[in-house]
C-alpha atoms as a PDB file:
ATOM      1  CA  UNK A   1       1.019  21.130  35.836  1.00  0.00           C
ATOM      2  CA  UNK A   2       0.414  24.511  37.205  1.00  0.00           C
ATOM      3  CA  UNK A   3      -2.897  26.221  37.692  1.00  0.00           C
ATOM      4  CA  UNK A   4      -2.359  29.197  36.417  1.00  0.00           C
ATOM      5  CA  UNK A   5      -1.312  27.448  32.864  1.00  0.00           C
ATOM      6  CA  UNK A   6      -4.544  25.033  33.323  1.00  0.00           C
ATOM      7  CA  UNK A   7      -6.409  27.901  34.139  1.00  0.00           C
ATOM      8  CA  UNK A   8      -5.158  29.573  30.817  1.00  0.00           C
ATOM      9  CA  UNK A   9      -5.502  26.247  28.517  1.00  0.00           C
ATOM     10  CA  UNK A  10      -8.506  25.334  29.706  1.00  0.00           C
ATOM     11  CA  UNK A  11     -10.800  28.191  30.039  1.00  0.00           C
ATOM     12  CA  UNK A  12     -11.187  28.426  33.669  1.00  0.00           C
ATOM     13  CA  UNK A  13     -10.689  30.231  36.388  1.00  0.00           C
ATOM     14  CA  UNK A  14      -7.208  29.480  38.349  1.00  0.00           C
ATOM     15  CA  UNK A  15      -9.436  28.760  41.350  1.00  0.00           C
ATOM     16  CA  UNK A  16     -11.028  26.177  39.844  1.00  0.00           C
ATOM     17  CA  UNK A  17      -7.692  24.839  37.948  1.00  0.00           C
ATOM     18  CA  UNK A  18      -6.251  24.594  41.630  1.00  0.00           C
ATOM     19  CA  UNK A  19      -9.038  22.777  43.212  1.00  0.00           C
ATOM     20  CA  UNK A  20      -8.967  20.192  39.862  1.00  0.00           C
ATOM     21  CA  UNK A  21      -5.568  19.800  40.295  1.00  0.00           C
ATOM     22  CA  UNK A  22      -5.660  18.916  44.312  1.00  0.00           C
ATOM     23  CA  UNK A  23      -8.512  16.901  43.930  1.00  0.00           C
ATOM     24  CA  UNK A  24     -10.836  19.012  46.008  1.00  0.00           C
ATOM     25  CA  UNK A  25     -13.225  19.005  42.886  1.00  0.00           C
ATOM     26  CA  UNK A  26     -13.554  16.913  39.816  1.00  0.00           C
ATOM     27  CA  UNK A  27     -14.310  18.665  36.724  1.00  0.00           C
ATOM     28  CA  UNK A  28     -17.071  17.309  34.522  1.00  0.00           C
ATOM     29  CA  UNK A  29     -16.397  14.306  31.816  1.00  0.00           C
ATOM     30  CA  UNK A  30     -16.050  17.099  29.085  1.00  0.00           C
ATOM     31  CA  UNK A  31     -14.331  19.593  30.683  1.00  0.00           C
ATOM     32  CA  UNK A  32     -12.006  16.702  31.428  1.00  0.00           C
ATOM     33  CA  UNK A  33     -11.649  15.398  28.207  1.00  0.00           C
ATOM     34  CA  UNK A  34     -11.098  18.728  27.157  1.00  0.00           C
ATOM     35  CA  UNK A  35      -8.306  19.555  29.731  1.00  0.00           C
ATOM     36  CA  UNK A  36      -6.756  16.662  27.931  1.00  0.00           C
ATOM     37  CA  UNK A  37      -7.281  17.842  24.544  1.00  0.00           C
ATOM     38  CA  UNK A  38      -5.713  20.867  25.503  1.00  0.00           C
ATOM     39  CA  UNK A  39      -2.800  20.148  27.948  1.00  0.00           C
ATOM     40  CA  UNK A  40      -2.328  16.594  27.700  1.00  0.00           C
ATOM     41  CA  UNK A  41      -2.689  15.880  31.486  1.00  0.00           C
ATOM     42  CA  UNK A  42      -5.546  13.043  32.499  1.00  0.00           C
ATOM     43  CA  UNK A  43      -7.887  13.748  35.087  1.00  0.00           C
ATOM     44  CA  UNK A  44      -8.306  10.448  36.961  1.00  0.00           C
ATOM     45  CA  UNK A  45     -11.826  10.723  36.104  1.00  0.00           C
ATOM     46  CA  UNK A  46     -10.367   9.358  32.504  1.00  0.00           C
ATOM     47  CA  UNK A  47      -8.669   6.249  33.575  1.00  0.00           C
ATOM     48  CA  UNK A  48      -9.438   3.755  32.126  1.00  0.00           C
ATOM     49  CA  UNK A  49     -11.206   5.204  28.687  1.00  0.00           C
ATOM     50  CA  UNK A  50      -9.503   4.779  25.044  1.00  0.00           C
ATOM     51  CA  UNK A  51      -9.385   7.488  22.836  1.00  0.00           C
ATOM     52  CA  UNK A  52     -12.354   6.305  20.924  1.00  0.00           C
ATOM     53  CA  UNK A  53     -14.098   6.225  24.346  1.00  0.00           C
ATOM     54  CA  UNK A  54     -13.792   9.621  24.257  1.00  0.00           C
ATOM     55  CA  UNK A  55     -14.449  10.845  20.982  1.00  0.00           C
ATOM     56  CA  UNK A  56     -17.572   8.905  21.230  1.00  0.00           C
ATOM     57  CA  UNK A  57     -18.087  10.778  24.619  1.00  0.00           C
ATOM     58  CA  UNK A  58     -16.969  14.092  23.014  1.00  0.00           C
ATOM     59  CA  UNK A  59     -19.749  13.922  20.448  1.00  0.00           C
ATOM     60  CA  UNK A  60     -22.800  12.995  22.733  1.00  0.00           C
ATOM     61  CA  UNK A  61     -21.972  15.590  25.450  1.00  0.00           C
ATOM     62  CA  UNK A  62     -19.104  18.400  24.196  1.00  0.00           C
ATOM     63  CA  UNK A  63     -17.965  20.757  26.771  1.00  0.00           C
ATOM     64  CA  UNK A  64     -18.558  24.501  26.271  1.00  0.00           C
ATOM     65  CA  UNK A  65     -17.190  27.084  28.178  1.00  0.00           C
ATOM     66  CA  UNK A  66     -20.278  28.767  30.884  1.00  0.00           C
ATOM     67  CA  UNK A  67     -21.881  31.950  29.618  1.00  0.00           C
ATOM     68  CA  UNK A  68     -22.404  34.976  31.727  1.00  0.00           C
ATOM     69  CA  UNK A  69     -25.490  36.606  30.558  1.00  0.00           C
ATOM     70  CA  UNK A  70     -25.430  40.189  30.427  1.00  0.00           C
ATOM     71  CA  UNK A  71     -29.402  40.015  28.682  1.00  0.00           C
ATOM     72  CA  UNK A  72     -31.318  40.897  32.249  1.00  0.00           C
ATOM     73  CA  UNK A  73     -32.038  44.708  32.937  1.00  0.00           C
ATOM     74  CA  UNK A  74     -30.816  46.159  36.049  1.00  0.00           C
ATOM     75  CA  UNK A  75     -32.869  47.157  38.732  1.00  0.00           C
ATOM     76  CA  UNK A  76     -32.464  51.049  37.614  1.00  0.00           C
ATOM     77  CA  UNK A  77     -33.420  49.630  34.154  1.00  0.00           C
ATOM     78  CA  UNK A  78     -36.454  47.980  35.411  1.00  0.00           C
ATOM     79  CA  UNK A  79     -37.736  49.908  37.453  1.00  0.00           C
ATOM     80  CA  UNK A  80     -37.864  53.106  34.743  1.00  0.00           C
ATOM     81  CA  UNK A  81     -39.902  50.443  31.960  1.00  0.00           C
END
């Protein structure tokens, strides 16, 4: 598999697809389960669970996607309140 179309599938940057993919960094259970889900390829991190292992895993912790938060004020903003 290719980064970039990790990247794309999975919601993540293609830096961070590239570094899964060499090993340099291990995604977290869900996002692993849910590069599966989505592509089909199993992080080693997987070996060795069933597919009810990880539905079971899916419902207790489901991956979601980081949020940036665009909420806080600037420092012009703040600074005029």
């Amino acid at each position: 598999m290719k980064p970039t179309a990790l990247a794309k599938e999975a919601g993540v940057s293609v830096s961070y697809a590239s570094q899964i993919l060499t090993g340099e960094r291990s995604p977290s259970r869900p996002l692993a389960i849910h590069i599966f889900r989505k592509t089909g390829w199993r992080h080693p991190l997987l070996d060795g669970l069933s597919e009810e292992q990880m539905a079971v895993l899916e419902s207790i912790e489901p991956w979601a996607p980081r949020k940036v938060s665009t909420d806080a004020p600037s420092s012009s903003q703040s600074e005029a309140a």
